[in-house]
C-alpha atoms as a PDB file:
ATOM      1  CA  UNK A   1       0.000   0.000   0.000  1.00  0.00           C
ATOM      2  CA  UNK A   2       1.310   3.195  -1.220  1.00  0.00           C
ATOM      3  CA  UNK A   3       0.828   6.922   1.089  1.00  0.00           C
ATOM      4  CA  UNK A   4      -2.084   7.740  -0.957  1.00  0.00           C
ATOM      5  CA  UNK A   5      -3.914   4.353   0.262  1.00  0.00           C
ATOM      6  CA  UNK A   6      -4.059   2.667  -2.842  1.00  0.00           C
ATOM      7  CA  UNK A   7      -3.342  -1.614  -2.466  1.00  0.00           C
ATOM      8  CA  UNK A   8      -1.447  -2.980  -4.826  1.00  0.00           C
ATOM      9  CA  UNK A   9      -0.704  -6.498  -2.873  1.00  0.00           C
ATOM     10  CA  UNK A  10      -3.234  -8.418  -0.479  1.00  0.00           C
ATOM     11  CA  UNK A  11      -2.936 -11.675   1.955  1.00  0.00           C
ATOM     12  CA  UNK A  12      -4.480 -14.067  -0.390  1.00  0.00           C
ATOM     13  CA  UNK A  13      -7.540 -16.357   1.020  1.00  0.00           C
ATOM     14  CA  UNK A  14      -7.158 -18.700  -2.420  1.00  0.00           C
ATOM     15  CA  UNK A  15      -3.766 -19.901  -1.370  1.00  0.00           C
ATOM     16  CA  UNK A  16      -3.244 -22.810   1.276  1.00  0.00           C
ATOM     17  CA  UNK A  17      -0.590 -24.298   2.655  1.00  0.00           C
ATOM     18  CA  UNK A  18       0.270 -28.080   3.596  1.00  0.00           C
ATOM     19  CA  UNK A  19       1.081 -28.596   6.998  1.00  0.00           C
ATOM     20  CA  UNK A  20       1.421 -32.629   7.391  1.00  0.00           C
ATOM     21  CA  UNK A  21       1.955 -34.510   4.293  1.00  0.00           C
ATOM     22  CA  UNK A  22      -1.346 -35.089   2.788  1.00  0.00           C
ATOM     23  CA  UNK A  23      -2.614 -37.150  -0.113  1.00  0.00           C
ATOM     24  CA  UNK A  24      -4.335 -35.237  -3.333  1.00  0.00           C
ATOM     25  CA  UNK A  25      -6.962 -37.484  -4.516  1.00  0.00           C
ATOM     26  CA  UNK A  26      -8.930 -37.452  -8.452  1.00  0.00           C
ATOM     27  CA  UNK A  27     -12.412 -37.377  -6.886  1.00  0.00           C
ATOM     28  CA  UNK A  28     -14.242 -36.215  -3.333  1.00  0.00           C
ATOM     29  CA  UNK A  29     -15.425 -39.845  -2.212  1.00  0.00           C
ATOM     30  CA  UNK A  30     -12.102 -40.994  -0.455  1.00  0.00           C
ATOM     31  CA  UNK A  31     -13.714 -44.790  -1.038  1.00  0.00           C
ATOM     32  CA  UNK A  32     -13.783 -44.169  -4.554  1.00  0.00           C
ATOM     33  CA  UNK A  33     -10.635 -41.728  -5.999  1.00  0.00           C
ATOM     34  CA  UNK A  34      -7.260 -42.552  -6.846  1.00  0.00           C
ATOM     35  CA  UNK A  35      -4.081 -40.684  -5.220  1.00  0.00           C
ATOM     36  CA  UNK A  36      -2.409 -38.083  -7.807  1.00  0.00           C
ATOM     37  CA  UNK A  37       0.548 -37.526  -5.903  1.00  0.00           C
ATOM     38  CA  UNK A  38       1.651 -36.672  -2.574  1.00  0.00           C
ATOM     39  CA  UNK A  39       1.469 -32.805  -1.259  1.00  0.00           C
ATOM     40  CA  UNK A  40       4.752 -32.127   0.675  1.00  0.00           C
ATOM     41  CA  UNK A  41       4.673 -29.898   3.985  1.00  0.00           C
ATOM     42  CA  UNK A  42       5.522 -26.668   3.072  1.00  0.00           C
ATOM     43  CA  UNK A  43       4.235 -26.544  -0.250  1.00  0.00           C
ATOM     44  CA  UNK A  44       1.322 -24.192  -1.583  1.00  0.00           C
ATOM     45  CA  UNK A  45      -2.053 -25.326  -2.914  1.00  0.00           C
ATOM     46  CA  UNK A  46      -3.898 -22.572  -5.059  1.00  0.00           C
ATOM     47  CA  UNK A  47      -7.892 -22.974  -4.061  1.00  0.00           C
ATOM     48  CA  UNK A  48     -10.115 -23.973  -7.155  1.00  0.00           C
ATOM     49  CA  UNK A  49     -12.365 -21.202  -7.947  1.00  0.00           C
ATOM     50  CA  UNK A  50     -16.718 -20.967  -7.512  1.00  0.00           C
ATOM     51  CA  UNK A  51     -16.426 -23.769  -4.296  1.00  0.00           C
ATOM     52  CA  UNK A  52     -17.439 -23.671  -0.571  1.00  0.00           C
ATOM     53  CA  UNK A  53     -15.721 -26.873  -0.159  1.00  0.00           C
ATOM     54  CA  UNK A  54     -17.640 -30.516   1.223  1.00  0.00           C
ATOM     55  CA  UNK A  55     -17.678 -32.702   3.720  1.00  0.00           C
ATOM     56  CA  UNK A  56     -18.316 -36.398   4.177  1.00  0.00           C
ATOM     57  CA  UNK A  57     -19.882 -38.571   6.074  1.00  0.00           C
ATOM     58  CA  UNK A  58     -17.567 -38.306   8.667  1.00  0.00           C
ATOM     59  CA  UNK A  59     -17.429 -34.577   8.653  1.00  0.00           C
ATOM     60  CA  UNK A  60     -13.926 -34.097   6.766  1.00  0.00           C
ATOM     61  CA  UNK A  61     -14.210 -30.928   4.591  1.00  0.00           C
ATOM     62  CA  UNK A  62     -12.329 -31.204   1.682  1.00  0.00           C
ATOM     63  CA  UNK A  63     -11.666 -28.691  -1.005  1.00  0.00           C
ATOM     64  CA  UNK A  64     -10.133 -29.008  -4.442  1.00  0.00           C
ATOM     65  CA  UNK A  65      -6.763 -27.489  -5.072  1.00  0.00           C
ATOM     66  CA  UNK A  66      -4.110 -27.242  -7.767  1.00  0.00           C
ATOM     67  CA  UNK A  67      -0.373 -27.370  -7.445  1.00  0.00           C
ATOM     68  CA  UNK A  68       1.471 -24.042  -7.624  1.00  0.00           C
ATOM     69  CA  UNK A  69       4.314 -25.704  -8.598  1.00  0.00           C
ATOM     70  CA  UNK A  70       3.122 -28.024 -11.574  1.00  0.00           C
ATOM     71  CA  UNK A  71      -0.909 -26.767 -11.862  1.00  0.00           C
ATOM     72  CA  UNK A  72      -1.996 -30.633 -11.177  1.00  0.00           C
ATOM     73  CA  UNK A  73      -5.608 -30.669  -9.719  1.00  0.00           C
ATOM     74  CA  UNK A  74      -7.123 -32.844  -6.935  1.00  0.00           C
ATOM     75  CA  UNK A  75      -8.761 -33.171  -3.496  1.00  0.00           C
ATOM     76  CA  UNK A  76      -7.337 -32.437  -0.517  1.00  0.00           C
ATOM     77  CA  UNK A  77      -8.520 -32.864   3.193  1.00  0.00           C
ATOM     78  CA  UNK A  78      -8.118 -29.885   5.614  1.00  0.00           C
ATOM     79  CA  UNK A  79      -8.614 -31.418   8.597  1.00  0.00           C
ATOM     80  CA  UNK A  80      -8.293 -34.643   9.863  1.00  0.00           C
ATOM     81  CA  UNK A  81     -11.102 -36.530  12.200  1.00  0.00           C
ATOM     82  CA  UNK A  82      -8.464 -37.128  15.153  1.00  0.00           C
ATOM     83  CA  UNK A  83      -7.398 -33.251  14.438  1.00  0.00           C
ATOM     84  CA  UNK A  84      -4.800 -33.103  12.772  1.00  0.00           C
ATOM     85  CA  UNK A  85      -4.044 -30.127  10.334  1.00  0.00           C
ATOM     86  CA  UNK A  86      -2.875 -31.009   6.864  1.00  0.00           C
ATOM     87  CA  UNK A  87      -3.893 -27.802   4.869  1.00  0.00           C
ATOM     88  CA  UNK A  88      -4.659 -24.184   5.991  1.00  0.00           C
ATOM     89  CA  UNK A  89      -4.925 -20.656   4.431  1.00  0.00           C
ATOM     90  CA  UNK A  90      -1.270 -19.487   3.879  1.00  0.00           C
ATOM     91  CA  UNK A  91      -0.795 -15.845   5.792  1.00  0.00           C
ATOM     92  CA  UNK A  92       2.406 -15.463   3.700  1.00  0.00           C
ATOM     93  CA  UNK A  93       1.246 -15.323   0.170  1.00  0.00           C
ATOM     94  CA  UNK A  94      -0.134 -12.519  -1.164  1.00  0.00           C
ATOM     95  CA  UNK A  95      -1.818 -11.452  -4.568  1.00  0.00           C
ATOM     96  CA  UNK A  96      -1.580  -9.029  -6.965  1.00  0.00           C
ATOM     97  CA  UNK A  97      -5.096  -6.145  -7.032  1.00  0.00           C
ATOM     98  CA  UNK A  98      -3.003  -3.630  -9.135  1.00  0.00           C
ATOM     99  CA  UNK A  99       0.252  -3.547 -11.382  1.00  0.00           C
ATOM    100  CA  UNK A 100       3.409  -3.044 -10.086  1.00  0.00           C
ATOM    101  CA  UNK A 101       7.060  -3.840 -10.148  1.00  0.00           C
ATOM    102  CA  UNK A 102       9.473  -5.873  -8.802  1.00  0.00           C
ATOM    103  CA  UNK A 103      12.696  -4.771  -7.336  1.00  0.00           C
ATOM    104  CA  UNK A 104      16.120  -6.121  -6.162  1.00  0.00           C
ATOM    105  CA  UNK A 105      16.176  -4.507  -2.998  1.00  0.00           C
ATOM    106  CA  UNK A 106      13.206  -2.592  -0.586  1.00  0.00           C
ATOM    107  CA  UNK A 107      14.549   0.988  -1.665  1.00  0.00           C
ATOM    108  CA  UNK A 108      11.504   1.972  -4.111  1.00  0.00           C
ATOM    109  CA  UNK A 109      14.829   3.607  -6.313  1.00  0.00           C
ATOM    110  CA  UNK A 110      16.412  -0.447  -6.524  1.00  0.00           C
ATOM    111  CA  UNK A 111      16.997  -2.126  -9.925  1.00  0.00           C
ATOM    112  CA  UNK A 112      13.510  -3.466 -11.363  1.00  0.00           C
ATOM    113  CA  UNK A 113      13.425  -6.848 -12.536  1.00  0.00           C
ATOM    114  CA  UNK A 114       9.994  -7.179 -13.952  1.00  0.00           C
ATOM    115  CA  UNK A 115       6.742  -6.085 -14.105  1.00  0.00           C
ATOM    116  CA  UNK A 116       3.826  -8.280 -11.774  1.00  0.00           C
ATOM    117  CA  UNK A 117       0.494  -8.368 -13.416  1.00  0.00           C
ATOM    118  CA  UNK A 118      -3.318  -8.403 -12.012  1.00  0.00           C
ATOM    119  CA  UNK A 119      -3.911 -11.896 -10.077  1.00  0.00           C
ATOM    120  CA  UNK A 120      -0.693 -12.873  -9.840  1.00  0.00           C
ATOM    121  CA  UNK A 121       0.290 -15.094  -6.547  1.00  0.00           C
ATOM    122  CA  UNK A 122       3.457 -13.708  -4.361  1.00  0.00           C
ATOM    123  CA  UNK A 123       5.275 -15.815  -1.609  1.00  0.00           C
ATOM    124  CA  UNK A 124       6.343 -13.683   1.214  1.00  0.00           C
ATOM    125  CA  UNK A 125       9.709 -14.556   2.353  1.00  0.00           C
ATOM    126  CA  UNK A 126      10.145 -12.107   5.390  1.00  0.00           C
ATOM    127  CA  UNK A 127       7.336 -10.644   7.443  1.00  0.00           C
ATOM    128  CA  UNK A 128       5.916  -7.201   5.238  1.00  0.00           C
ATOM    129  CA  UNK A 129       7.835  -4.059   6.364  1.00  0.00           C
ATOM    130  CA  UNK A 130       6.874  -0.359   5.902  1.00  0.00           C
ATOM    131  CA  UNK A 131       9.329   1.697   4.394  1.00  0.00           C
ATOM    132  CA  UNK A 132       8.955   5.583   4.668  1.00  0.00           C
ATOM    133  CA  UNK A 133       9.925   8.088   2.296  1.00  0.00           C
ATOM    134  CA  UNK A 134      12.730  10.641   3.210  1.00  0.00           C
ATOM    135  CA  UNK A 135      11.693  13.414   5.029  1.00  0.00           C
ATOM    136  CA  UNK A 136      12.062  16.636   2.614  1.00  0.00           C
ATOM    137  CA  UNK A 137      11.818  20.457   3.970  1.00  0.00           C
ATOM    138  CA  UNK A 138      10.763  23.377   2.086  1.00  0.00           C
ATOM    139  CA  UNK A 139      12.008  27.052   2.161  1.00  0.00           C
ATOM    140  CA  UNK A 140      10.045  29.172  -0.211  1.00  0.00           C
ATOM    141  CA  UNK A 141      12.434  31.494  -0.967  1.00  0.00           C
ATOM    142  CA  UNK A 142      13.025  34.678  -3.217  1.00  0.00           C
ATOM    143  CA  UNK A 143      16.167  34.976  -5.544  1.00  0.00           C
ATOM    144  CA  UNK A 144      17.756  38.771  -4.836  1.00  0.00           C
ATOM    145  CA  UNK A 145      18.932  38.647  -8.120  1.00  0.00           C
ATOM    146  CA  UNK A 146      16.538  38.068 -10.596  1.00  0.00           C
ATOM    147  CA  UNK A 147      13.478  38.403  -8.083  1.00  0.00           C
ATOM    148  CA  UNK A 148      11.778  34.803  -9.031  1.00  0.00           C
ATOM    149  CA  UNK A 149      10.096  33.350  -6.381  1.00  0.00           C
ATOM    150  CA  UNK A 150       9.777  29.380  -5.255  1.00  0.00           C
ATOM    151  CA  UNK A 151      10.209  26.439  -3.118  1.00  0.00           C
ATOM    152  CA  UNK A 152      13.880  24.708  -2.504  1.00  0.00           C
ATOM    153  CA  UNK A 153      13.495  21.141  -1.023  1.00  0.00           C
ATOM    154  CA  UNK A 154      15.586  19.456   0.773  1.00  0.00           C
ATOM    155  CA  UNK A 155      16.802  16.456   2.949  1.00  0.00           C
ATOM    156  CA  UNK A 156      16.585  16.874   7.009  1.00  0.00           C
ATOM    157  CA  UNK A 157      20.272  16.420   7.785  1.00  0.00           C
ATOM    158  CA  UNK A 158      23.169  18.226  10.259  1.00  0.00           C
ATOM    159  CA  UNK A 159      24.025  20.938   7.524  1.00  0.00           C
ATOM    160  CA  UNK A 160      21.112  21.977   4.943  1.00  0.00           C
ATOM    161  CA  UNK A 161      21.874  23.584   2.454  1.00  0.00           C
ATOM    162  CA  UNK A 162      19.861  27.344   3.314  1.00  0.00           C
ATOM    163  CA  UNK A 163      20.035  28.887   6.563  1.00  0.00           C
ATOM    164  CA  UNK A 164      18.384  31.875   7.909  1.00  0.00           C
ATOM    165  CA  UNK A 165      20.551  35.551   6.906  1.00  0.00           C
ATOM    166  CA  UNK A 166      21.749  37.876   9.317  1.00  0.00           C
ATOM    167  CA  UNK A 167      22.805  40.783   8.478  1.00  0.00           C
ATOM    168  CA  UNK A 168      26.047  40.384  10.429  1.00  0.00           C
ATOM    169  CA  UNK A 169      29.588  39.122   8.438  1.00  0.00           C
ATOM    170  CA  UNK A 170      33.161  38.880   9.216  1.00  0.00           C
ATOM    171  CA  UNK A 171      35.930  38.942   7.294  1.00  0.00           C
ATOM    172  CA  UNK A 172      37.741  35.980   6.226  1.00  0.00           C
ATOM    173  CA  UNK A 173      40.395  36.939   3.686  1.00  0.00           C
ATOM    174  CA  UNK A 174      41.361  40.819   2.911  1.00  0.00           C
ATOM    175  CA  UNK A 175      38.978  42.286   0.680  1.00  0.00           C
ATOM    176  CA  UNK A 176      38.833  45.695  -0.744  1.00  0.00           C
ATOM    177  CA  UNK A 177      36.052  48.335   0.537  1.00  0.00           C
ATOM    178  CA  UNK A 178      35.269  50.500  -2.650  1.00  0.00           C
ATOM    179  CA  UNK A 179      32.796  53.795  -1.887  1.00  0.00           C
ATOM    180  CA  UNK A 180      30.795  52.383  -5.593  1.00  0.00           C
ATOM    181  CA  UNK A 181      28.307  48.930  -5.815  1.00  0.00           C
ATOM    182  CA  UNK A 182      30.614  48.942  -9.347  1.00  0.00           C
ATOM    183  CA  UNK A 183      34.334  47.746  -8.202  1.00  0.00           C
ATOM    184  CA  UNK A 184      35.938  48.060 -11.286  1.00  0.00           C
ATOM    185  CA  UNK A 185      38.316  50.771 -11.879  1.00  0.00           C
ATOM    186  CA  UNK A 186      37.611  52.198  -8.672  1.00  0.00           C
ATOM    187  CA  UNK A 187      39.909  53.133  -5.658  1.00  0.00           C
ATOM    188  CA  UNK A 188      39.230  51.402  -2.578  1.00  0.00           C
ATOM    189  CA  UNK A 189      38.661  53.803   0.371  1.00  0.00           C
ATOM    190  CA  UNK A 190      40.226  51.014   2.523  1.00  0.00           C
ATOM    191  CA  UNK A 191      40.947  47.156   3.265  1.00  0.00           C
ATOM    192  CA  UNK A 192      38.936  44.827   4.983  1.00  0.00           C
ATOM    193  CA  UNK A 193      41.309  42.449   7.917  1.00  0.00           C
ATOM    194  CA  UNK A 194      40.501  38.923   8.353  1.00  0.00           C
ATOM    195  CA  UNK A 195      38.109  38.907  12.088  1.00  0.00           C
ATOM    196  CA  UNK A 196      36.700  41.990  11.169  1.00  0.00           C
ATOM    197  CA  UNK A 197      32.873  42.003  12.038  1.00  0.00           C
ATOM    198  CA  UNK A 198      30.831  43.923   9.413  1.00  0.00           C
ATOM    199  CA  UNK A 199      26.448  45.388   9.699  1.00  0.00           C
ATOM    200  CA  UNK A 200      25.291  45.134   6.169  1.00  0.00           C
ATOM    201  CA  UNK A 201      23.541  48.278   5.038  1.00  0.00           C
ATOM    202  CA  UNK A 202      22.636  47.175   2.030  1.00  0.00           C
ATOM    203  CA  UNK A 203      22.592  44.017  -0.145  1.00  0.00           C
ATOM    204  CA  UNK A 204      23.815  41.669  -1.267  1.00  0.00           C
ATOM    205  CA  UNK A 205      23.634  42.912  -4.991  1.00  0.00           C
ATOM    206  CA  UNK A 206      25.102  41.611  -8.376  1.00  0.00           C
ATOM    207  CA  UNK A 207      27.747  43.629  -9.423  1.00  0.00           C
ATOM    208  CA  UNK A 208      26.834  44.114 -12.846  1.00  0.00           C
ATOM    209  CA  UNK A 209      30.046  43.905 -14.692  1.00  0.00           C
ATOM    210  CA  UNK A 210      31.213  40.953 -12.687  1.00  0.00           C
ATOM    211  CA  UNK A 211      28.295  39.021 -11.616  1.00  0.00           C
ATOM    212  CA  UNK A 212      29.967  39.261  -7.936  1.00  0.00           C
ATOM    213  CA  UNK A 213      27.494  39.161  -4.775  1.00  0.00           C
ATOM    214  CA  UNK A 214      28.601  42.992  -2.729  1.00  0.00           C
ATOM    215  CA  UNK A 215      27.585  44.408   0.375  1.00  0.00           C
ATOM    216  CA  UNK A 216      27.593  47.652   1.836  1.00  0.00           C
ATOM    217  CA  UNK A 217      29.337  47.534   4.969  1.00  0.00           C
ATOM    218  CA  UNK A 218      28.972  49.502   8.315  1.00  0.00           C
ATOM    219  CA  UNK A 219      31.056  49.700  11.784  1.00  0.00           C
ATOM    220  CA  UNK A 220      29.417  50.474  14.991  1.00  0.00           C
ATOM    221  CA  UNK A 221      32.581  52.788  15.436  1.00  0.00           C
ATOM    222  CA  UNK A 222      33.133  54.016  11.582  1.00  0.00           C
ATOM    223  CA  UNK A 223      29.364  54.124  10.070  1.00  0.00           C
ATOM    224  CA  UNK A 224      29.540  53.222   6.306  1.00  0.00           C
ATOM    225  CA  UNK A 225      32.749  51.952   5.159  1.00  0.00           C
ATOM    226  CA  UNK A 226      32.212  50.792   1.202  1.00  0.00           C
ATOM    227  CA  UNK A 227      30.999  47.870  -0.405  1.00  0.00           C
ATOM    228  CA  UNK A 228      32.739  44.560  -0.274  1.00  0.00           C
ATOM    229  CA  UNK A 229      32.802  41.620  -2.354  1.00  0.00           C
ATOM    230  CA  UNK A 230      31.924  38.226  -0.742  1.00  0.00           C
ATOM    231  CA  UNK A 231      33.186  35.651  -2.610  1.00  0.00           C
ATOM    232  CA  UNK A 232      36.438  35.693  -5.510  1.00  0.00           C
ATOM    233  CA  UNK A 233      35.028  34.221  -9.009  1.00  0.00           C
ATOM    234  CA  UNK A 234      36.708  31.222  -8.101  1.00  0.00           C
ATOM    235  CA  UNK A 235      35.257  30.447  -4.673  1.00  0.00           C
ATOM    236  CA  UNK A 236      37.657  32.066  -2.679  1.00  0.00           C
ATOM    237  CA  UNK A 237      35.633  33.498   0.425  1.00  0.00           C
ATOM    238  CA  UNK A 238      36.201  37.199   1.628  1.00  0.00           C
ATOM    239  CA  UNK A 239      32.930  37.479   4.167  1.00  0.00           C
ATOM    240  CA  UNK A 240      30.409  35.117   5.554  1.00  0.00           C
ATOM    241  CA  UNK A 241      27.781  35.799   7.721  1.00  0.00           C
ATOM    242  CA  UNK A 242      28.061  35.391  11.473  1.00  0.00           C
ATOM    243  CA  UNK A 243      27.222  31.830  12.569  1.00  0.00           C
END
């Protein structure tokens, strides 16, 4: 059963399963039929369909199977008169209600080695387990650069990939401070040290000729210093925020 509710596997109530050794016989009467071959404990017995299954004089119910494993037909008792079980409904086969796939493994992304049609018969071998899907969070989010708007997913885990901005940074690596959002070709009013703890007045914004992220940085001692790039165009890291 998928998490919308839909069942694509059920226990099956057609298929039975042979608990003591058990003869399957050509006809009902036991006085009268001849012995087809022997059902082996362990093995499955797939019910005959449109039967409710009879008993005899004695009050042995006995219902008509076929083989799973070579689709022979005969009687077979479920019950014998001193108790003993010989046949019962299986609890660990299961049938197909809806198409599906098979896969190597339990992971729903595993290898898929064929496709299992409408009515087909399944033996369970280990107990059914649920298996949840990953938990995924959502930020919806606006980009500051072109202004589009939508949802980043991702996996719950020790470091995700968005956390919330401050407006605080330090400085990692000198960096210029230019008075201009436009670096290029201008003087820089000063130099940003490494430990230095920046308020951002404004941005960050795209310098247009570069594509670099800037900020306009303030001191609680110096007011507005310049802007400052944040990262090099190859990765290089000049100010992060404040963790």
């Amino acid at each position: 059963r998928d998490t919308a509710g839909s069942t694509f596997a059920s226990q099956s109530g057609e298929v039975y399963v042979c608990k003591s050794t058990i003869a399957m016989t050509d006809e009902f009467d036991i006085k009268k039929c001849k012995v087809v071959r022997k059902v082996s404990i362990g093995e499955a017995l797939i019910l005959v369909s449109g039967q409710d299954g009879q008993t005899d004089e004695k009050g042995i119910k006995r219902l008509k199977f076929r083989g799973a494993h070579d689709a022979r037909e005969g009687w077979v008792t479920l019950k014998g008169n001193q108790g003993t079980v010989y046949v019962e409904p299986s609890k660990t086969h299961f049938k197909v209600e809806t198409e599906m796939v098979l896969r190597e493994s339990l992971e729903t992304g595993s290898s898929e080695l064929r496709k299992l049609s409408k009515g087909e018969i399944l033996h369970g071998l280990e107990a059914p387990k649920e298996v949840r899907p990953n938990v995924k969070l959502g930020v919806r989010a606006r980009s500051l650069e072109d202004g589009n708007a939508g949802w980043v997913c991702f996996s719950a885990g020790p470091l995700p990939p968005l956390r919330p901005w401050k407006p605080s940074y330090t400085c990692k690596a000198k960096v210029a401070l230019t008075p201009t959002l436009a670096a290029k070709d201008t003087e820089a009013v000063r130099h940003a040290e490494p430990g230095e703890i920046f308020e951002v007045v404004e941005g960050p914004c795209p310098d247009a000729a570069t594509g670099l992220r800037r900020i306009r940085c303030a001191t609680t001692t110096d007011g507005v210093v310049g802007w400052a790039t944040l990262r090099s165009s190859d990765g290089a890291i000049f100010l992060e925020p404040v963790a």
